[in-house]
PDB file of N, CA and C in Angstrom:
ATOM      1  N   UNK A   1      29.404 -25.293  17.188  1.00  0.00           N
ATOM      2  CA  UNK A   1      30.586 -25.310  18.037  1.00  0.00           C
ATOM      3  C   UNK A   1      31.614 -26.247  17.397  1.00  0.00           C
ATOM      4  N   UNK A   2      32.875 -25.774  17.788  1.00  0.00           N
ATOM      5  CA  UNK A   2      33.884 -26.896  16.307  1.00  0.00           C
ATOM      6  C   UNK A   2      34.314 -27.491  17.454  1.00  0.00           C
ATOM      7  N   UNK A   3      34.812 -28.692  17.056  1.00  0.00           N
ATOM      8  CA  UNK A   3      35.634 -29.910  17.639  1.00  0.00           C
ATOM      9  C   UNK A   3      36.973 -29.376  17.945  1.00  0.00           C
ATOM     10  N   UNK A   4      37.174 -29.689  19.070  1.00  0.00           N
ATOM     11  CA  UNK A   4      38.313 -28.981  19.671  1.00  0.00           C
ATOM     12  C   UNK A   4      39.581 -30.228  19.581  1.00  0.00           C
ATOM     13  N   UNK A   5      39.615 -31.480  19.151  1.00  0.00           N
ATOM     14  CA  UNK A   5      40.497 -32.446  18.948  1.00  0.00           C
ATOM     15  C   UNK A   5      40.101 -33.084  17.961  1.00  0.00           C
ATOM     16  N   UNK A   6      40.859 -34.353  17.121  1.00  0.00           N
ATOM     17  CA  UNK A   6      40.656 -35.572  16.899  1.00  0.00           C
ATOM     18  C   UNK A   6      40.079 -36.097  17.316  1.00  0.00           C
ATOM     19  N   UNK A   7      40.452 -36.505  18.736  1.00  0.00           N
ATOM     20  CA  UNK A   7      39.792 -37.783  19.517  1.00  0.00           C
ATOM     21  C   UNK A   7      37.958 -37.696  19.756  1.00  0.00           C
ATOM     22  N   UNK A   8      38.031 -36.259  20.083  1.00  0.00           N
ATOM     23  CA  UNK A   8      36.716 -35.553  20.128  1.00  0.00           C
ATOM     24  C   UNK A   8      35.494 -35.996  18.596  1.00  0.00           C
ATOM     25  N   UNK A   9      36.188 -35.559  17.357  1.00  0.00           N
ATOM     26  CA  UNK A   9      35.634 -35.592  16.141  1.00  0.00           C
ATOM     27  C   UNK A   9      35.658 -37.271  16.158  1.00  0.00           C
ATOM     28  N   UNK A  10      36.679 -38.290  16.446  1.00  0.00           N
ATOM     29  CA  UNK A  10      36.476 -39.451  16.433  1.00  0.00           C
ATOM     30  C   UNK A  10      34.901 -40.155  16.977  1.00  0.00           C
ATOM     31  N   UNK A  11      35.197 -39.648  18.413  1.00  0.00           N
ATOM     32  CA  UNK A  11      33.866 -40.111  19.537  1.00  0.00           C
ATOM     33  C   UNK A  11      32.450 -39.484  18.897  1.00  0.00           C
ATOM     34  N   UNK A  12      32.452 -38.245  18.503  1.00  0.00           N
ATOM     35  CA  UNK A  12      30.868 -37.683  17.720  1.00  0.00           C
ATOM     36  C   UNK A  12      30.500 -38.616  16.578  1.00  0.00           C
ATOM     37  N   UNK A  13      31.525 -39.197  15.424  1.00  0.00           N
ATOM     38  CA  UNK A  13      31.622 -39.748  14.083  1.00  0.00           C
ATOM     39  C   UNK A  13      30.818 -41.269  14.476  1.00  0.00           C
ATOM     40  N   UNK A  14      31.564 -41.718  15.905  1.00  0.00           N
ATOM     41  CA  UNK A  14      31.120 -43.361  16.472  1.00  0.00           C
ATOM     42  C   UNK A  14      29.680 -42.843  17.024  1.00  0.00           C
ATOM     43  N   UNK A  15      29.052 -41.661  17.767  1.00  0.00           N
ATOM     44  CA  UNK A  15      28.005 -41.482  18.063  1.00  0.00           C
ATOM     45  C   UNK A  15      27.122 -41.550  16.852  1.00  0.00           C
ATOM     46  N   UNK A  16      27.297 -40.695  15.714  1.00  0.00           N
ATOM     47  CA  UNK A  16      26.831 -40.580  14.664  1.00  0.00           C
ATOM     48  C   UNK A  16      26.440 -42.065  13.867  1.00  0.00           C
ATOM     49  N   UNK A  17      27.545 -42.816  14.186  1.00  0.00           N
ATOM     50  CA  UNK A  17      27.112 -44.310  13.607  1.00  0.00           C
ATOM     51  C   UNK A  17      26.051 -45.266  14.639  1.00  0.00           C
ATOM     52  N   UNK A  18      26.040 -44.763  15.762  1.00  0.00           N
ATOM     53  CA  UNK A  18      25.388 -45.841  16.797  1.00  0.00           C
ATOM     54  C   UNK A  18      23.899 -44.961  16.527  1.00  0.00           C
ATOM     55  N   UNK A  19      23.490 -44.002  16.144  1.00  0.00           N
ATOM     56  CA  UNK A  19      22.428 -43.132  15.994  1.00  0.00           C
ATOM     57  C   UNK A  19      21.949 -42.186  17.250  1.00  0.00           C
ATOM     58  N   UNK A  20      23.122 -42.289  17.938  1.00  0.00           N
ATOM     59  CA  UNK A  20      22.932 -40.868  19.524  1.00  0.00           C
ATOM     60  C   UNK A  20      23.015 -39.737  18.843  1.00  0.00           C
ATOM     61  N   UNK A  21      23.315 -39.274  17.863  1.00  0.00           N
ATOM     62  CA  UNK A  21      23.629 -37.905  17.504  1.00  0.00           C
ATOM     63  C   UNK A  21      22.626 -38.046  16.183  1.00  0.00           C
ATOM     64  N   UNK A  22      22.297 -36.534  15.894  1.00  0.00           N
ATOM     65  CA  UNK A  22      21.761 -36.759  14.584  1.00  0.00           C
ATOM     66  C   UNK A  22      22.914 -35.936  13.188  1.00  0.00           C
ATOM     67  N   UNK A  23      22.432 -36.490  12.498  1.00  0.00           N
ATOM     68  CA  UNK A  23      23.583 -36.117  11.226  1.00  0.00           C
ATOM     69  C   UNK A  23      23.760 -34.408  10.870  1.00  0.00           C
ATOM     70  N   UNK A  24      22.686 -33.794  11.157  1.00  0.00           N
ATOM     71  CA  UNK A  24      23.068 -32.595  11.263  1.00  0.00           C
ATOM     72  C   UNK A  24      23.639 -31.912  12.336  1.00  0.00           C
ATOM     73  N   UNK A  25      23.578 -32.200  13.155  1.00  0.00           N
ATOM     74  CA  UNK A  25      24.367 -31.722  14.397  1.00  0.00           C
ATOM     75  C   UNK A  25      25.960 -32.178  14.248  1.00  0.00           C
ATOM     76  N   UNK A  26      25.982 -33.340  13.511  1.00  0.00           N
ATOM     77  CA  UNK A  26      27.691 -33.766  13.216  1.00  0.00           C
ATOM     78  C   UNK A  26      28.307 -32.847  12.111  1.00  0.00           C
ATOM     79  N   UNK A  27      27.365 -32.521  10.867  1.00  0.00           N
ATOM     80  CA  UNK A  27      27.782 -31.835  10.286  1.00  0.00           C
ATOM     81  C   UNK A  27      28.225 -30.373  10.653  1.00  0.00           C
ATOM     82  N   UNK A  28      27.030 -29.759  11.422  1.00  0.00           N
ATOM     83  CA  UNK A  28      27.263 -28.847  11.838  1.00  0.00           C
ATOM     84  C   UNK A  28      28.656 -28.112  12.448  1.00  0.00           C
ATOM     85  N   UNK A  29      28.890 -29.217  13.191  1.00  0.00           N
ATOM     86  CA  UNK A  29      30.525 -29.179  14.332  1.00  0.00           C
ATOM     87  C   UNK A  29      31.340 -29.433  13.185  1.00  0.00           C
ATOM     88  N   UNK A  30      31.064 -29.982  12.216  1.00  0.00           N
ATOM     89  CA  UNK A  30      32.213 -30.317  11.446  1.00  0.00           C
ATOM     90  C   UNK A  30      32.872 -29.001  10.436  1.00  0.00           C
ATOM     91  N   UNK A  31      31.535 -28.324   9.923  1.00  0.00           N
ATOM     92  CA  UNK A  31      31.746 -27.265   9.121  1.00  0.00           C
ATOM     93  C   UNK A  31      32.204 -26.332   9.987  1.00  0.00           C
ATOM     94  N   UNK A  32      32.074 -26.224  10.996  1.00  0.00           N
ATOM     95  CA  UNK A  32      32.298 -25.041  12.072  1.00  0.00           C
ATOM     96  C   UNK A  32      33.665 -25.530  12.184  1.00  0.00           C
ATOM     97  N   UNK A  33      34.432 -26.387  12.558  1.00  0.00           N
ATOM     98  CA  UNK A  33      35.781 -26.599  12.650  1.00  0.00           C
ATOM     99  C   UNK A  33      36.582 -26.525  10.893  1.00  0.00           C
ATOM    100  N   UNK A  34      36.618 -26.610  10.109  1.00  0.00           N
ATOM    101  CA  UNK A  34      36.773 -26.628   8.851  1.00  0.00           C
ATOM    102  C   UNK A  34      38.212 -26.930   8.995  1.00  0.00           C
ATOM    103  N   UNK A  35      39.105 -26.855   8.078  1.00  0.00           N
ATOM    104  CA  UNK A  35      40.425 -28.049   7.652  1.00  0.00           C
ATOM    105  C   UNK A  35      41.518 -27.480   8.896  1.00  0.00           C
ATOM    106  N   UNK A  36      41.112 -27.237  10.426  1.00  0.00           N
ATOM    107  CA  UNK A  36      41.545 -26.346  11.225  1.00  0.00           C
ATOM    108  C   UNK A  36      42.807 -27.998  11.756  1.00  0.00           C
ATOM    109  N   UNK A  37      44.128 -27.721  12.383  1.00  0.00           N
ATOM    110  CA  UNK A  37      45.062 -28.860  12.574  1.00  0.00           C
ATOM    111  C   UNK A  37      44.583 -29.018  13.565  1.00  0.00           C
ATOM    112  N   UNK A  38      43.757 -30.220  14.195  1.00  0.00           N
ATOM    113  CA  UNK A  38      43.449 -30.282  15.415  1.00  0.00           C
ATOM    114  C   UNK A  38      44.763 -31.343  16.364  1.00  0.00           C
ATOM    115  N   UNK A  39      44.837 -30.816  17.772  1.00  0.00           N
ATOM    116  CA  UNK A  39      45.798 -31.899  18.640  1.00  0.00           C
ATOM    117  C   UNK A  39      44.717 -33.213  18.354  1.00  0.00           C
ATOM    118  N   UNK A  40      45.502 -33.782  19.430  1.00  0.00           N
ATOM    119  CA  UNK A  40      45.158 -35.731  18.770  1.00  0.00           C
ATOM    120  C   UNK A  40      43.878 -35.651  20.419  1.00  0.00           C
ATOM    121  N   UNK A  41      44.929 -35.103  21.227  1.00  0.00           N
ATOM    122  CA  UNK A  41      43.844 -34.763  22.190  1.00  0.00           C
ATOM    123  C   UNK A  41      44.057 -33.042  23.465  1.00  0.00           C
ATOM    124  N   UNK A  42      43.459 -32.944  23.916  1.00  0.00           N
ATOM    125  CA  UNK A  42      43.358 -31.805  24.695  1.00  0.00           C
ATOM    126  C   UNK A  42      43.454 -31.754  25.946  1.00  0.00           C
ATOM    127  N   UNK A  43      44.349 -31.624  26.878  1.00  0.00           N
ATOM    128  CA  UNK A  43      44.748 -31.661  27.907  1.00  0.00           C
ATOM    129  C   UNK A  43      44.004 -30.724  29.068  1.00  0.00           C
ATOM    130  N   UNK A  44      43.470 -30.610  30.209  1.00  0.00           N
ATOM    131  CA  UNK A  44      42.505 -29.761  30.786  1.00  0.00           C
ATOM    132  C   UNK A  44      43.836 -28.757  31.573  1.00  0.00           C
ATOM    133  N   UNK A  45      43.843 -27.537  31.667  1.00  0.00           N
ATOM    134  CA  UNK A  45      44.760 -26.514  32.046  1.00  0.00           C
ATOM    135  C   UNK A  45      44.928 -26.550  33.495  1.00  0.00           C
ATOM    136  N   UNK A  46      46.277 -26.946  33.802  1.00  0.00           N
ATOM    137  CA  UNK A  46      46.228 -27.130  35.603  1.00  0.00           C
ATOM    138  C   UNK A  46      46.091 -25.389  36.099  1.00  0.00           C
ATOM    139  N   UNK A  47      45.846 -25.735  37.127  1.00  0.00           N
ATOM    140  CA  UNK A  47      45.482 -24.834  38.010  1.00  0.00           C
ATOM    141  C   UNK A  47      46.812 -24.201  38.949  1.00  0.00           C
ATOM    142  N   UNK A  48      46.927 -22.659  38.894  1.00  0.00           N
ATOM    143  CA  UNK A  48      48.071 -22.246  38.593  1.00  0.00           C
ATOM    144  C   UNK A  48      47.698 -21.906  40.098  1.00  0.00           C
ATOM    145  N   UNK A  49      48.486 -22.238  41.505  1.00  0.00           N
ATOM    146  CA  UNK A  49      48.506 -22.003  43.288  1.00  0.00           C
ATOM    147  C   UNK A  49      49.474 -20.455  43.264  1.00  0.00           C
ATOM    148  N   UNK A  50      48.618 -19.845  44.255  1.00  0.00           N
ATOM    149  CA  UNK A  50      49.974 -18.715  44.033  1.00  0.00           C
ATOM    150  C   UNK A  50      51.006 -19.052  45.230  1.00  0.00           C
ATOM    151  N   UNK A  51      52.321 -18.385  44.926  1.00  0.00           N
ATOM    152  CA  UNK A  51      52.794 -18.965  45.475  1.00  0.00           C
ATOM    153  C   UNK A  51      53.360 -18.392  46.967  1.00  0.00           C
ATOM    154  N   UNK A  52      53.820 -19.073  47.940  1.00  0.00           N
ATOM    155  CA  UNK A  52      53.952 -18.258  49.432  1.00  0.00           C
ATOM    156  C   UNK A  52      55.043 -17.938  49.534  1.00  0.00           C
ATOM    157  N   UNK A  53      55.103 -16.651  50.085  1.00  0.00           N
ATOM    158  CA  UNK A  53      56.557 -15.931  50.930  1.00  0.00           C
ATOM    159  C   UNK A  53      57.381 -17.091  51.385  1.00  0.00           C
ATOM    160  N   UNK A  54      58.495 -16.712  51.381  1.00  0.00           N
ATOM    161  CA  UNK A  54      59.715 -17.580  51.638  1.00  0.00           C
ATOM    162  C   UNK A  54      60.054 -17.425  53.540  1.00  0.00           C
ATOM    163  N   UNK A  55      60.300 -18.431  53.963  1.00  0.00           N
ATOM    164  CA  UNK A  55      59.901 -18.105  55.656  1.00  0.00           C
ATOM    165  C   UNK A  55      58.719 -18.835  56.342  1.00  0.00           C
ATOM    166  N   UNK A  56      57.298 -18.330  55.582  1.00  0.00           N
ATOM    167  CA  UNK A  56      56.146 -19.105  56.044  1.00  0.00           C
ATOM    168  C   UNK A  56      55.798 -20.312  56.361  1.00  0.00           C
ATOM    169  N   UNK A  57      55.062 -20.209  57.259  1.00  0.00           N
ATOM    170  CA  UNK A  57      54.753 -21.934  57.238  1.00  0.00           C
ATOM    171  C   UNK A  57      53.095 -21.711  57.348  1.00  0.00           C
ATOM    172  N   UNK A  58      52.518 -23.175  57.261  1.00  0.00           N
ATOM    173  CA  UNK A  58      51.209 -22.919  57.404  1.00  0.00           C
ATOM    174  C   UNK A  58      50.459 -22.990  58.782  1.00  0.00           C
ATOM    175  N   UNK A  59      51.215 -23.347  60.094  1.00  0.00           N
ATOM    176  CA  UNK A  59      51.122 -23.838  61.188  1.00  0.00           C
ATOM    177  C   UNK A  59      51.364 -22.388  61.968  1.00  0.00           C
ATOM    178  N   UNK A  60      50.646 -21.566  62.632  1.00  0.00           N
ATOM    179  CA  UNK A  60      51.214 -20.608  63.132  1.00  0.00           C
ATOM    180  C   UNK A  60      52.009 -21.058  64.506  1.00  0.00           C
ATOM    181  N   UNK A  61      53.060 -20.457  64.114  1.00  0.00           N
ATOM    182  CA  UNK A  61      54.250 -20.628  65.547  1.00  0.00           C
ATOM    183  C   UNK A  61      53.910 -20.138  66.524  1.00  0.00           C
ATOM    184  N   UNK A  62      54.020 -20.791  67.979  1.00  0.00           N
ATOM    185  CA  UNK A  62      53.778 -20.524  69.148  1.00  0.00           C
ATOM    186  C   UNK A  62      54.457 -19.609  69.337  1.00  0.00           C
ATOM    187  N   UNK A  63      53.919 -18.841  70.276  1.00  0.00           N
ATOM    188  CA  UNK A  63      54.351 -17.867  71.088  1.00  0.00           C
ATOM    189  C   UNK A  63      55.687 -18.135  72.184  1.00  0.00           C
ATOM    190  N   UNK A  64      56.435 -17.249  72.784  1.00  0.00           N
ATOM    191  CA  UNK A  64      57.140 -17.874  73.651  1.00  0.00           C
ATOM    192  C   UNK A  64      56.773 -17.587  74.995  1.00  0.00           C
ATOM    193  N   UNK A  65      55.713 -16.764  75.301  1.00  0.00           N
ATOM    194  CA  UNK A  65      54.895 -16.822  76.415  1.00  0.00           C
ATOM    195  C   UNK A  65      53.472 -17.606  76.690  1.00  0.00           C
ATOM    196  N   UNK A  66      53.420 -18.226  77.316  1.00  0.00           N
ATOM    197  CA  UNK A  66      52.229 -18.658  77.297  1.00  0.00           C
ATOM    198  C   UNK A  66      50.867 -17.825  77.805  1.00  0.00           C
ATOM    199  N   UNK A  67      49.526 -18.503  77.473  1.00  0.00           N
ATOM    200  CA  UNK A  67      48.834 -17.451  77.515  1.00  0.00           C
ATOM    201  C   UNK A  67      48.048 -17.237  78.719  1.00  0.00           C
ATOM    202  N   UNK A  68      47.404 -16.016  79.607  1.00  0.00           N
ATOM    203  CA  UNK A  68      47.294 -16.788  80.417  1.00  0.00           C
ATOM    204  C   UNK A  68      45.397 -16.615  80.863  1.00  0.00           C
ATOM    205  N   UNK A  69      44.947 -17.926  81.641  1.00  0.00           N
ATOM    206  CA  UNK A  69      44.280 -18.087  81.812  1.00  0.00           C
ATOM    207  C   UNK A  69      43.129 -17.486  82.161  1.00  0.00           C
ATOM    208  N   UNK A  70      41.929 -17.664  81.545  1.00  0.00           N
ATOM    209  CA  UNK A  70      40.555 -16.680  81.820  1.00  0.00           C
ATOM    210  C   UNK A  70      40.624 -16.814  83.938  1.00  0.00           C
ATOM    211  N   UNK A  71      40.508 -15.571  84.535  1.00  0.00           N
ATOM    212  CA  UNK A  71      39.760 -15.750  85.894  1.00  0.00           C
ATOM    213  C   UNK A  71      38.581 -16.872  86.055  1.00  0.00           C
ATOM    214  N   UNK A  72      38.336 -17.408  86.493  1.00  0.00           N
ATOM    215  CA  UNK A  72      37.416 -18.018  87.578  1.00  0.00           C
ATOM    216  C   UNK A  72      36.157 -17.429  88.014  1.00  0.00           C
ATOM    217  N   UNK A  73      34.661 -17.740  88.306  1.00  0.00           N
ATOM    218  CA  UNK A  73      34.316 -17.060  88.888  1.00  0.00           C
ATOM    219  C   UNK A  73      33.555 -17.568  89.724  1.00  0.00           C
TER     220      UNK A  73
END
């Protein structure tokens, strides 16, 4: 799987030195990304709301009669 940033290839390289990762698994990501321009970092994609009719509200509007009461029994 290739490194999708810099910052990313940075943090695996510091794993790789502390010994959490093993050296083939760094290589691996590394050859898989090959001389590709990576961003510095990667931003997560906001989440696109659709959007509401013009008019709406979210509160449904009262009625102008009121409603009327269940019988008794």
């Amino acid at each position: 799987m290739p490194f999708k940033s810099k910052a990313q290839r940075r943090k695996f390289a510091h794993l790789l030195v502390e010994g959490k990762i093993k050296d083939k698994t760094y290589e691996e990501w590394n050859r898989s990304t090959g001389r590709k321009d990576l961003p510095e970092r990667v931003h997560p994609k906001k989440k696109v709301r659709p959007k509401t009719k013009a008019g709406s509200s979210k509160a449904k509007r009262k009625s102008s009669r009121p409603k009327k009461a269940a019988p008794r029994r």
